[in-house]
Protein backbone atom coordinates (compact mmCIF):
# COMPACT_ATOMS: atom_id res chain seq x y z
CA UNK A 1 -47.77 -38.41 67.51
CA UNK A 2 -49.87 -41.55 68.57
CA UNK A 3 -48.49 -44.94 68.64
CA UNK A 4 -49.35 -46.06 65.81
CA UNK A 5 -47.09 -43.15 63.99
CA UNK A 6 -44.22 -43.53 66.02
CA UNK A 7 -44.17 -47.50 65.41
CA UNK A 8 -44.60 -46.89 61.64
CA UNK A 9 -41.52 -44.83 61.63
CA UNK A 10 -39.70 -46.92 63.37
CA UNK A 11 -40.42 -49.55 60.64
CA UNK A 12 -39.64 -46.92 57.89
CA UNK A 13 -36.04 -46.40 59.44
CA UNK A 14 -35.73 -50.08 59.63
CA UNK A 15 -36.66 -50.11 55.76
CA UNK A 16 -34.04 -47.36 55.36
CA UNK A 17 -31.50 -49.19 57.43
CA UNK A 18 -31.79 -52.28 55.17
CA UNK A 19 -31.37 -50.40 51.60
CA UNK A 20 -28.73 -51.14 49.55
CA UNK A 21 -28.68 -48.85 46.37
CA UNK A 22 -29.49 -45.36 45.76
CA UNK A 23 -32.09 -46.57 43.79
CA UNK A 24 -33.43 -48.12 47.01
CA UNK A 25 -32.79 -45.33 48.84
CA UNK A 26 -34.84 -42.59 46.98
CA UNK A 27 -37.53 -45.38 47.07
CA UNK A 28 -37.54 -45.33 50.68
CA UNK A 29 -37.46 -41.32 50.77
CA UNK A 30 -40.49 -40.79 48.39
CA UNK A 31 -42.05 -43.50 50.74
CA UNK A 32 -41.25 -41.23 53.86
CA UNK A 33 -41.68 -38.09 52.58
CA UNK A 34 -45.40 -39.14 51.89
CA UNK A 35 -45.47 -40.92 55.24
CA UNK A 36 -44.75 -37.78 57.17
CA UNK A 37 -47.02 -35.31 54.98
CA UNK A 38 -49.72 -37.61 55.55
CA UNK A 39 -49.29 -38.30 59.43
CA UNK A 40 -47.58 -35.10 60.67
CA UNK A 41 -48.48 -32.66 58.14
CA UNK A 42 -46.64 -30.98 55.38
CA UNK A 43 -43.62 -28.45 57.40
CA UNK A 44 -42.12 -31.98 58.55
CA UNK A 45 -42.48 -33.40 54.62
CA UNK A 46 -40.31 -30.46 53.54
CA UNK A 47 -37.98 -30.32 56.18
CA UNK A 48 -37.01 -34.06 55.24
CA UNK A 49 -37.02 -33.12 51.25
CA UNK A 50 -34.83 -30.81 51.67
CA UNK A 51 -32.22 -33.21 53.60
CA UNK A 52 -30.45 -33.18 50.50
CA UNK A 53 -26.48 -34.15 48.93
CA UNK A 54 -24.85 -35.10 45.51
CA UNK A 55 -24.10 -38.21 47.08
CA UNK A 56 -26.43 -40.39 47.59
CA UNK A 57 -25.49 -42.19 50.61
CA UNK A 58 -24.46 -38.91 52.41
CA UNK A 59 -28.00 -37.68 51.60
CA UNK A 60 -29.69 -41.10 53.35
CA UNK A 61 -27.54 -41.00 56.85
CA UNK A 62 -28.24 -37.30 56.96
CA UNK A 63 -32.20 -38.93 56.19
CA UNK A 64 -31.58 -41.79 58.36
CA UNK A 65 -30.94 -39.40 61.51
CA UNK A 66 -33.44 -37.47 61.03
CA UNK A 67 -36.31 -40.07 61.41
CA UNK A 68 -34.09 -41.56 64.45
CA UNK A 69 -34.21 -37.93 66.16
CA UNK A 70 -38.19 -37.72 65.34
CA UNK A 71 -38.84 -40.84 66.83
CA UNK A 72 -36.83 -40.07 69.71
CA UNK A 73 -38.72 -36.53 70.14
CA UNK A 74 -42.60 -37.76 70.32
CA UNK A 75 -41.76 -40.75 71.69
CA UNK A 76 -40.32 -38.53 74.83
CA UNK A 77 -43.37 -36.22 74.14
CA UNK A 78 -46.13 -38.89 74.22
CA UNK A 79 -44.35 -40.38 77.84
CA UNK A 80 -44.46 -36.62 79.36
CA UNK A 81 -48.00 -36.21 78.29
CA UNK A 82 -48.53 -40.04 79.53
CA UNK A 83 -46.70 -38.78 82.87
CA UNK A 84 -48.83 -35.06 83.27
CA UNK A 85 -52.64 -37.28 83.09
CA UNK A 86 -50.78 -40.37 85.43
CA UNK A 87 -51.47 -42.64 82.69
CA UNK A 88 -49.11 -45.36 82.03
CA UNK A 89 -47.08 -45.32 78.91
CA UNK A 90 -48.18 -46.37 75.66
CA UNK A 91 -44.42 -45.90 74.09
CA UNK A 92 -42.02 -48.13 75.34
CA UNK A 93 -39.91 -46.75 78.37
CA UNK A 94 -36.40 -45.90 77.56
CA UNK A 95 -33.44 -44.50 79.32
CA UNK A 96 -34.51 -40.70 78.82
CA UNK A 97 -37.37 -39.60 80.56
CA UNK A 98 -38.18 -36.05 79.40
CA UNK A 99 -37.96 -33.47 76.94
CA UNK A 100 -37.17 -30.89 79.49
CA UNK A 101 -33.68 -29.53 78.29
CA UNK A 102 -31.34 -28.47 80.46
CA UNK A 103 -30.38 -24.78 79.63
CA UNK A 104 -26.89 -25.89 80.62
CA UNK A 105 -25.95 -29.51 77.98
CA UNK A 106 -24.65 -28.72 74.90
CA UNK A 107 -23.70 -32.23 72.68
CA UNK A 108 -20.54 -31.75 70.48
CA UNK A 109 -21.05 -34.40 68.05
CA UNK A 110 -17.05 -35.17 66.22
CA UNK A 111 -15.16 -37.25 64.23
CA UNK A 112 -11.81 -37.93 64.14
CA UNK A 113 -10.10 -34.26 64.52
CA UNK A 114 -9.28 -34.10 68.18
CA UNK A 115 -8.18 -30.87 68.43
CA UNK A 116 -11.56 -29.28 66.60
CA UNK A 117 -13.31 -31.37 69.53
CA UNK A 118 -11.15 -30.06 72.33
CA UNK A 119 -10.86 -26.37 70.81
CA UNK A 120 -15.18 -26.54 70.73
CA UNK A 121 -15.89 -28.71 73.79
CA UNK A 122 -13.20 -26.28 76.39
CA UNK A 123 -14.89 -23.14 74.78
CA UNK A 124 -18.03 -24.00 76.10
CA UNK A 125 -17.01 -24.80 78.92
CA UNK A 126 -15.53 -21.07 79.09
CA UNK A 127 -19.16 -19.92 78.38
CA UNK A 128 -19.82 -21.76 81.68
CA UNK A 129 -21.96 -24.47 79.36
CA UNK A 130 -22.15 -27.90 79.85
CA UNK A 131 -19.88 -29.59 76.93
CA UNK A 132 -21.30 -33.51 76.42
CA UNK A 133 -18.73 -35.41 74.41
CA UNK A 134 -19.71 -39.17 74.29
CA UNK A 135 -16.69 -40.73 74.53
CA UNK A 136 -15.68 -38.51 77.85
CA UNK A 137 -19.30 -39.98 79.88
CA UNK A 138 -19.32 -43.32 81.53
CA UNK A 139 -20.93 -46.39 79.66
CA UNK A 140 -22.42 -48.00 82.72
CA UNK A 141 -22.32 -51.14 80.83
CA UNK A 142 -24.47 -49.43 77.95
CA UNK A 143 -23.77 -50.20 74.21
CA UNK A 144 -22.90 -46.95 72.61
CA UNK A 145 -26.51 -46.50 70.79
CA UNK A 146 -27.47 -46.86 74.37
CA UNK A 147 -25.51 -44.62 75.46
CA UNK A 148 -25.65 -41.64 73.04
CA UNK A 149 -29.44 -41.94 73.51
CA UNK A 150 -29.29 -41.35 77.37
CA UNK A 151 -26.68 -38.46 77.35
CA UNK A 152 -28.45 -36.76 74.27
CA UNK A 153 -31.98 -36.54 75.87
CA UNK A 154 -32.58 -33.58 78.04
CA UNK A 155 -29.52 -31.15 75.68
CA UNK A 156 -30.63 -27.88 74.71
CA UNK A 157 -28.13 -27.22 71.85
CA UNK A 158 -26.18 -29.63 69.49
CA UNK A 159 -22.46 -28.63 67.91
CA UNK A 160 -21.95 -30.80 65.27
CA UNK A 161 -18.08 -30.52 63.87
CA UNK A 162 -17.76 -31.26 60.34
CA UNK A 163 -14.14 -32.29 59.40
CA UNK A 164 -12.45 -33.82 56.84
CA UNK A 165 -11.81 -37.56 58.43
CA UNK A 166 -12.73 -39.28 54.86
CA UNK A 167 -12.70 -38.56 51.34
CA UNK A 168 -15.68 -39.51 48.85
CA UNK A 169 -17.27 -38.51 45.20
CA UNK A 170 -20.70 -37.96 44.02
CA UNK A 171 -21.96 -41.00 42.01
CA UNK A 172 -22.21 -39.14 38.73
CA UNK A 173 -18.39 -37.69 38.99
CA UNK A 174 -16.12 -41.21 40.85
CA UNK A 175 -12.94 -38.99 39.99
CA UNK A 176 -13.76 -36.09 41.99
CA UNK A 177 -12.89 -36.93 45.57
CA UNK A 178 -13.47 -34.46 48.28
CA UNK A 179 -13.14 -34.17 52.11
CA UNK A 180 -15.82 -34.80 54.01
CA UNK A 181 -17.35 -35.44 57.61
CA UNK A 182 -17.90 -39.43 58.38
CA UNK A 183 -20.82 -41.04 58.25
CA UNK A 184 -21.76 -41.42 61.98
CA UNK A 185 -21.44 -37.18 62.19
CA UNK A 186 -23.95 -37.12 59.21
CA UNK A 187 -26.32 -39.23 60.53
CA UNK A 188 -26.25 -37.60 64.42
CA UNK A 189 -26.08 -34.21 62.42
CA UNK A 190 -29.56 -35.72 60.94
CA UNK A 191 -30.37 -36.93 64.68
CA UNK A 192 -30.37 -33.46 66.20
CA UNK A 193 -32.30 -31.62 63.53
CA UNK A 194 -35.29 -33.93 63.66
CA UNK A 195 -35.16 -34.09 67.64
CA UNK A 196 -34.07 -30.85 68.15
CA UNK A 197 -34.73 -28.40 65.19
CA UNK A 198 -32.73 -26.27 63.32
CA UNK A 199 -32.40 -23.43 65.44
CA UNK A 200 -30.94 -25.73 68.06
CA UNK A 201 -28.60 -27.45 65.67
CA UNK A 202 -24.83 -25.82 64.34
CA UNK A 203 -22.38 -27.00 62.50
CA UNK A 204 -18.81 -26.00 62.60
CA UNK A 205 -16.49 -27.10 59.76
CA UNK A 206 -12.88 -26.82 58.62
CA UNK A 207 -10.43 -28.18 55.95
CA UNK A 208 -12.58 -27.40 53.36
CA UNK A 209 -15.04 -30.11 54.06
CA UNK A 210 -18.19 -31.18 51.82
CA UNK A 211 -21.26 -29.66 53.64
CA UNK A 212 -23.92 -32.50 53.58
CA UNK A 213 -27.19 -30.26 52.63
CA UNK A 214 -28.86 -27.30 51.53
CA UNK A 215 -31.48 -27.89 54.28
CA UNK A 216 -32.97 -24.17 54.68
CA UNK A 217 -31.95 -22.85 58.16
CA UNK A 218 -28.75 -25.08 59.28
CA UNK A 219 -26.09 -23.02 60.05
CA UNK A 220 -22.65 -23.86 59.04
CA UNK A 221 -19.95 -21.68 60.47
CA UNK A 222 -16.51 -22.07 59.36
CA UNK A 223 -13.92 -22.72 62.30
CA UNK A 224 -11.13 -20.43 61.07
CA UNK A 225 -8.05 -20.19 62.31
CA UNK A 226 -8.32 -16.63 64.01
CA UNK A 227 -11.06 -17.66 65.76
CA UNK A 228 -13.91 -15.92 64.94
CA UNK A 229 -16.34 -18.74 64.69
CA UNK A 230 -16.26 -18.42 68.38
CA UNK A 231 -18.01 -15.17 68.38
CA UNK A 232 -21.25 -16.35 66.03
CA UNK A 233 -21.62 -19.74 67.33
CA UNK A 234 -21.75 -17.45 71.02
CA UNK A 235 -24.49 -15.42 68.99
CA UNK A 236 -26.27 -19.11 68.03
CA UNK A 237 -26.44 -19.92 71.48
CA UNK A 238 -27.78 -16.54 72.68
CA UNK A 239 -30.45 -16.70 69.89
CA UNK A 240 -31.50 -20.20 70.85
CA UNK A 241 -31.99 -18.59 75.04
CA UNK A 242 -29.05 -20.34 76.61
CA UNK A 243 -27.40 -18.33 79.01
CA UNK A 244 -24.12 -17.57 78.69
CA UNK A 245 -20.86 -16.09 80.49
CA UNK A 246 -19.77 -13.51 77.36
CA UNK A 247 -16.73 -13.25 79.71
CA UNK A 248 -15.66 -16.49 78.10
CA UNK A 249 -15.24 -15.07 74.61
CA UNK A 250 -12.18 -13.20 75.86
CA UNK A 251 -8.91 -14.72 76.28
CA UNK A 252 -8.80 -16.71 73.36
């Protein structure tokens, strides 16, 4: 992606951030669906179509993230490939320097359940991975976009845990509230598929929770009580070449 991409996105995802009606909102995604056939080719149009939900607002943080994550992924690509020649950077400097992930970082992305986050962040760390829960790293005076920016660069895996923190209804049905994730978790959710992909990406729910999309390939594995989850988000990992200590599936 030149610069000239990357800066056009980032003024479609101000666009987005300003809309205030799902009329305005499937505006903006027609725009940016055409946007991103045009300039990075048809795979990333359909990936973004498919970042679908019955509610509308759901569907555009889930959208929302997912332009956020691009941006953040070729902007990261363009400064390694600035860094490999020894030219200097045509994309602003940030606090991430490479794409390089560690084989170790795993980002659990949460809302409001604390024991779903400790249950998923100390099983990792039983797989001898390296757990990254925001609100556990130091701020270093950072603001917290700042701040989930630099811990999220070099990850190799994202565990996003969808659980029932608010309630909401699809626009054509107001009556028919049901659980679901907040906000914030969408949009990171959207964050880690476009920087990451989705075979990097998994999402555990629980409490019957609304799942925000259809998108083809995200995995959603229900955290059940007995435990299982454990086992195929160990097989998630595997697939996506971490290395893990299998060791850490027993015991619990």
């Amino acid at each position: 992606m030149n610069k000239g991409t990357a800066d056009h996105l980032r003024d479609l995802l101000g666009d987005g951030d300003r809309s205030e009606s799902d009329a305005e909102n499937d505006r903006w995604g027609v725009r940016v669906k055409a946007f991103l056939g045009s300039a990075l080719g048809p795979d990333q149009a359909r990936e973004f179509e498919h970042l679908v939900n019955d509610d509308g607002w759901t569907q555009h943080a889930l959208r929302l993230g997912h332009i956020q994550g691009l941006i953040a992924r070729f902007e990261t690509e363009a400064r390694d490939r600035s860094a490999e020649r020894g030219d200097s950077p045509t994309l602003p400097v940030q606090t991430h320097s490479t794409l390089v992930p560690n084989p170790k970082r795993v980002f659990v992305v949460h809302g409001h359940d604390n024991e779903a986050k400790e249950s998923a962040a100390r099983f990792l760390e039983r797989l001898e991975l390296q757990p990254i829960v925001l609100h556990e790293q130091a701020s270093s005076g950072r603001t917290i976009i700042e701040k989930f920016e630099s811990y999220s660069d070099d990850i190799a895996f994202a565990v996003v845990l969808l659980t029932p923190d608010d309630v909401g209804a699809a626009c054509v049905s107001r009556e028919d509230l049901r659980p679901r994730a907040r906000q914030n978790v969408i949009m990171e959710l959207g964050y880690f598929l476009g920087r990451l992909g989705r075979t990097r990406v998994c999402a555990l729910y629980k409490g019957g929770v609304e799942l925000p999309s259809d998108y083809q390939g995200v995995l959603y594995i229900d955290m059940d009580s007995s435990g299982a989850w454990k086992t195929k988000l160990a097989q998630e990992l595997v697939q996506a070449k971490l290395t893990i200590n299998l060791n850490g599936l027993l015991g619990g």
